[in-house]
Protein backbone atom coordinates (compact mmCIF):
# COMPACT_ATOMS: atom_id res chain seq x y z
CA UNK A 1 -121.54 -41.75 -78.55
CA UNK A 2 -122.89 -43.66 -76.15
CA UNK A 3 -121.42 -46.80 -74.63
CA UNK A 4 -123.70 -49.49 -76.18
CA UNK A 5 -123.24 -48.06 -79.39
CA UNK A 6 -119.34 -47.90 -79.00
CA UNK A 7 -119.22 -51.73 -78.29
CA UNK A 8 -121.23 -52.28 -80.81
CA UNK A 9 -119.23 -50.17 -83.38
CA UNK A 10 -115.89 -51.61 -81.91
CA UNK A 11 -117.51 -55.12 -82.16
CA UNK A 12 -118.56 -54.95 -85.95
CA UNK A 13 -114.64 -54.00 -86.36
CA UNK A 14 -113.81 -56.91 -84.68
CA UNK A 15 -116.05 -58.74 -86.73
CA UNK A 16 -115.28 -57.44 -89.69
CA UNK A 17 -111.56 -58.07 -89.18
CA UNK A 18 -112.02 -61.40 -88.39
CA UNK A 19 -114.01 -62.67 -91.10
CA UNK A 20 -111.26 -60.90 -93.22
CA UNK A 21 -108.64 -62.94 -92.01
CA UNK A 22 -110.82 -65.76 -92.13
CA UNK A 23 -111.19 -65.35 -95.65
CA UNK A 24 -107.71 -64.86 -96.54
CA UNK A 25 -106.81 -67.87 -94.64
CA UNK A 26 -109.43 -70.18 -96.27
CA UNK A 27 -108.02 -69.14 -100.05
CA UNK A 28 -104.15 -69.68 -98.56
CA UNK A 29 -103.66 -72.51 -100.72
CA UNK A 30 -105.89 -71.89 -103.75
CA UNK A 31 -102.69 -71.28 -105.66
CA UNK A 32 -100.77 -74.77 -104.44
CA UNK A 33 -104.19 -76.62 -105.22
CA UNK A 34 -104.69 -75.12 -108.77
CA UNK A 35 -101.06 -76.00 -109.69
CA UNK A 36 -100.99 -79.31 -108.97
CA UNK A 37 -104.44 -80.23 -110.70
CA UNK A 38 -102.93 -78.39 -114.07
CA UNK A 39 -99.56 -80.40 -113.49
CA UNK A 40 -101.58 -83.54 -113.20
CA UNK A 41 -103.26 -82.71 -116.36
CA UNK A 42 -100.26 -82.21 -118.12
CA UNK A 43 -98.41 -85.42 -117.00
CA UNK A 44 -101.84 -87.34 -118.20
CA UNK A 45 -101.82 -85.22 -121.45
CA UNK A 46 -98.03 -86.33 -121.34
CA UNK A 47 -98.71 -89.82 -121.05
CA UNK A 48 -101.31 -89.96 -123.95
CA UNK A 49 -99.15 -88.10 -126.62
CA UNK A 50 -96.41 -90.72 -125.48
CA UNK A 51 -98.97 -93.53 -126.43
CA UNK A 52 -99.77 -92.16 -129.10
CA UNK A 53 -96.19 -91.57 -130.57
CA UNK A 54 -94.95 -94.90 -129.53
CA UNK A 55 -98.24 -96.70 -131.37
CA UNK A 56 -97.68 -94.26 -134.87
CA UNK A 57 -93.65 -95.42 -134.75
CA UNK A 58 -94.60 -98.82 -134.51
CA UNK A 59 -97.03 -99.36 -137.02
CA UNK A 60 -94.57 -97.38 -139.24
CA UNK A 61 -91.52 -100.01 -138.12
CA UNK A 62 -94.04 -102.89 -138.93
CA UNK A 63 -94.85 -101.38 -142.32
CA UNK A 64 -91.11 -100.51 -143.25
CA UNK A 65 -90.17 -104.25 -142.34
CA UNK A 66 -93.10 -105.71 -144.64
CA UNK A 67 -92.18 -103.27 -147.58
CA UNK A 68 -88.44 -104.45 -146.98
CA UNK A 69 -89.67 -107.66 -146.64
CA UNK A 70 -91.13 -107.96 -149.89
CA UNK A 71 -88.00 -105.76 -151.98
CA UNK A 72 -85.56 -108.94 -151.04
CA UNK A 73 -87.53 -111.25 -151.74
């Protein structure tokens, strides 16, 4: 081999190696980023069952009252 061609070769491993660790760098904290977006979606999923729970219990309470309402009367 001669010498251009051997700093070329060891250059393209260089290269190579680099843009390989580049890479794995960049997608470090893919993991932390996807975990937090689906926590976030569950405490906003969270919030709206919540809602909806509280508003179903108190249209029941304000039904229960009328019905009672009108028994003792």
């Amino acid at each position: 081999m001669t010498d251009p061609l051997l700093r070329l070769y060891v250059w393209q491993l260089t290269f190579r190696s680099d843009r390989g660790a580049a890479g794995a760098r960049s997608e470090r904290g893919e993991g932390i980023i996807s975990t937090a977006i689906a926590v976030l979606i569950m405490a906003f999923l969270g919030v709206a069952v919540w809602a909806g729970f509280k508003l179903t219990l108190d249209n029941t309470q304000k039904k229960i009252d009328k019905n009672i309402e009108q028994i003792s009367n």
